[in-house]
Protein backbone atom coordinates (compact mmCIF):
# COMPACT_ATOMS: atom_id res chain seq x y z
CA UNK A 1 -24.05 97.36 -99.65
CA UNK A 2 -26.63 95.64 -102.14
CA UNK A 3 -27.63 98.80 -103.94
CA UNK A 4 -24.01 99.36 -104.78
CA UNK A 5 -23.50 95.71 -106.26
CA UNK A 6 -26.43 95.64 -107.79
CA UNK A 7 -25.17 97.51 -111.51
CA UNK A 8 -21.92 95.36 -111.25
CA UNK A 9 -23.86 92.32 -111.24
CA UNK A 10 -26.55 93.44 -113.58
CA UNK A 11 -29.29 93.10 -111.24
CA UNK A 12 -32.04 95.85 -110.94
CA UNK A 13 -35.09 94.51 -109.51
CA UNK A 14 -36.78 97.76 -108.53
CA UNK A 15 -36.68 98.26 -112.23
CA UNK A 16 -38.58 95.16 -112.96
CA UNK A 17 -42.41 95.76 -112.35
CA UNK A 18 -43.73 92.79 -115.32
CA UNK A 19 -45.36 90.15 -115.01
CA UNK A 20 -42.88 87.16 -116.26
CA UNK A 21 -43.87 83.65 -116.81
CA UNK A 22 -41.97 80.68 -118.04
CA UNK A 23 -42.98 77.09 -118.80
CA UNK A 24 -40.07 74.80 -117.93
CA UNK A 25 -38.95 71.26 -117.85
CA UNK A 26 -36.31 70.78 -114.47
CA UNK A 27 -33.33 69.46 -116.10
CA UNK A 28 -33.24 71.22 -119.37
CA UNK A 29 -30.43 73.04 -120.36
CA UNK A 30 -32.15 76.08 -121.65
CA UNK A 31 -34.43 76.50 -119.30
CA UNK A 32 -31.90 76.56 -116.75
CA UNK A 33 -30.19 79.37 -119.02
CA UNK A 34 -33.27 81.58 -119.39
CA UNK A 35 -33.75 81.35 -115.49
CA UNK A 36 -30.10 82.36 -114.44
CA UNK A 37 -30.97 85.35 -116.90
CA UNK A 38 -34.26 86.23 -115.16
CA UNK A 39 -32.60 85.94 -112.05
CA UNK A 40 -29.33 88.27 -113.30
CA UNK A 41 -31.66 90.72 -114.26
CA UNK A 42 -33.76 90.45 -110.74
CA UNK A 43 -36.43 89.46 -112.23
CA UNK A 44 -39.31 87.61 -110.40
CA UNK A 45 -40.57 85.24 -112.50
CA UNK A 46 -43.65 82.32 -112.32
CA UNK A 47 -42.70 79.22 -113.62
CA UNK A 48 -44.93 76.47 -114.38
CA UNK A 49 -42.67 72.95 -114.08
CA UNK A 50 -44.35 71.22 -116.83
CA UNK A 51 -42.39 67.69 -116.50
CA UNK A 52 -44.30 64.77 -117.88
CA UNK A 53 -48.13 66.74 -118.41
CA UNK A 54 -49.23 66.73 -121.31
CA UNK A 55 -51.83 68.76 -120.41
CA UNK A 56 -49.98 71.39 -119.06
CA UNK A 57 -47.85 71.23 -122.21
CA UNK A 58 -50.94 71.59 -124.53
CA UNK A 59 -51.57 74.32 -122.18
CA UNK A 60 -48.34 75.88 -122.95
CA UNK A 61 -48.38 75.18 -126.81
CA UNK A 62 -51.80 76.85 -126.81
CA UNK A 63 -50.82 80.59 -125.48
CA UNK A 64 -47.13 79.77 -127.39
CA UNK A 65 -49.03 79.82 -131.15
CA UNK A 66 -48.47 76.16 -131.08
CA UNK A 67 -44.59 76.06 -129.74
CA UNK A 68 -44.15 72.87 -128.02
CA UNK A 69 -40.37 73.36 -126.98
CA UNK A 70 -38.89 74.17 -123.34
CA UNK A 71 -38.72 76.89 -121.95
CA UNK A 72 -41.47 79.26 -123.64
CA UNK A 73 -41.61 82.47 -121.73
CA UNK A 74 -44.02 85.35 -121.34
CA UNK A 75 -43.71 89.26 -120.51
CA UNK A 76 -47.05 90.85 -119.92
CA UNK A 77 -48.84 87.83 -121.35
CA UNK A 78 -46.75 88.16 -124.70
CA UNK A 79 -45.29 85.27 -125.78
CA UNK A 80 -41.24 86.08 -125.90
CA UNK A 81 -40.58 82.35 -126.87
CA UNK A 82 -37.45 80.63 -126.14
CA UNK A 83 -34.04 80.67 -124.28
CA UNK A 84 -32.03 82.22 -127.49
CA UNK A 85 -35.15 84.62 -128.13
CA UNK A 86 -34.96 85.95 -124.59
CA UNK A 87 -30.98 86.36 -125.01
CA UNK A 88 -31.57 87.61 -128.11
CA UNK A 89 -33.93 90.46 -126.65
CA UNK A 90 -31.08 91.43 -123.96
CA UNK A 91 -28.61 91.54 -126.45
CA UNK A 92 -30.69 93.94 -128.46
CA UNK A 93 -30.95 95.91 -125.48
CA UNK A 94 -34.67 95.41 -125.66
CA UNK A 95 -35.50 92.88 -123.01
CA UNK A 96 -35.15 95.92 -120.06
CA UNK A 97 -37.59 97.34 -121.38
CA UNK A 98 -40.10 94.99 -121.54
CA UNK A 99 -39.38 93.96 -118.06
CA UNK A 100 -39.36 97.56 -117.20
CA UNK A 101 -43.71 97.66 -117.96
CA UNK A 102 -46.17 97.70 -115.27
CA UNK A 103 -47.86 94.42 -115.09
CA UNK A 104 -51.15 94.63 -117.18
């Protein structure tokens, strides 16, 4: 029964064979966006609850070419960026792509 309502809910996770990371903060809006995305898609996803460190947030900022902003979100170790860049990627039709890459 899954396999058939998998394409009416969007969700293909045997498709999905990246490596997705995303830096969050628990109660932000957009992060809680970009997640329900991930998840739509079936995607499988680390995220790193960044909440109060600073360090973990310089962390972040580092690998995001100095971004400082929840969520930031990596495919592959490429830096996507944000909520609206990820939805911008799936409404390009381009995000199923990238999920769509082996791991590297």
């Amino acid at each position: 029964m899954q396999n058939f309502l998998n394409p009416l809910f969007g969700r293909h996770p045997e498709q999905v064979k990246a490596n997705v990371e995303i830096y969050t903060w628990q109660t932000c809006p957009y992060c809680i966006r970009a997640k329900i995305l991930l998840w739509w898609k079936g995607v499988r996803f680390t995220e790193y609850k960044i909440d109060g460190d600073e360090a973990a947030r310089a962390k972040m900022a580092e690998r995001a070419n100095g971004r400082r902003s929840v969520p930031q979100i990596f495919i592959n170790h490429q830096h996507i960026g944000g909520c609206d860049d990820l939805y911008q990627l799936d409404t390009k039709a381009q995000l199923d792509s990238l999920l769509a890459q082996p791991a590297i």
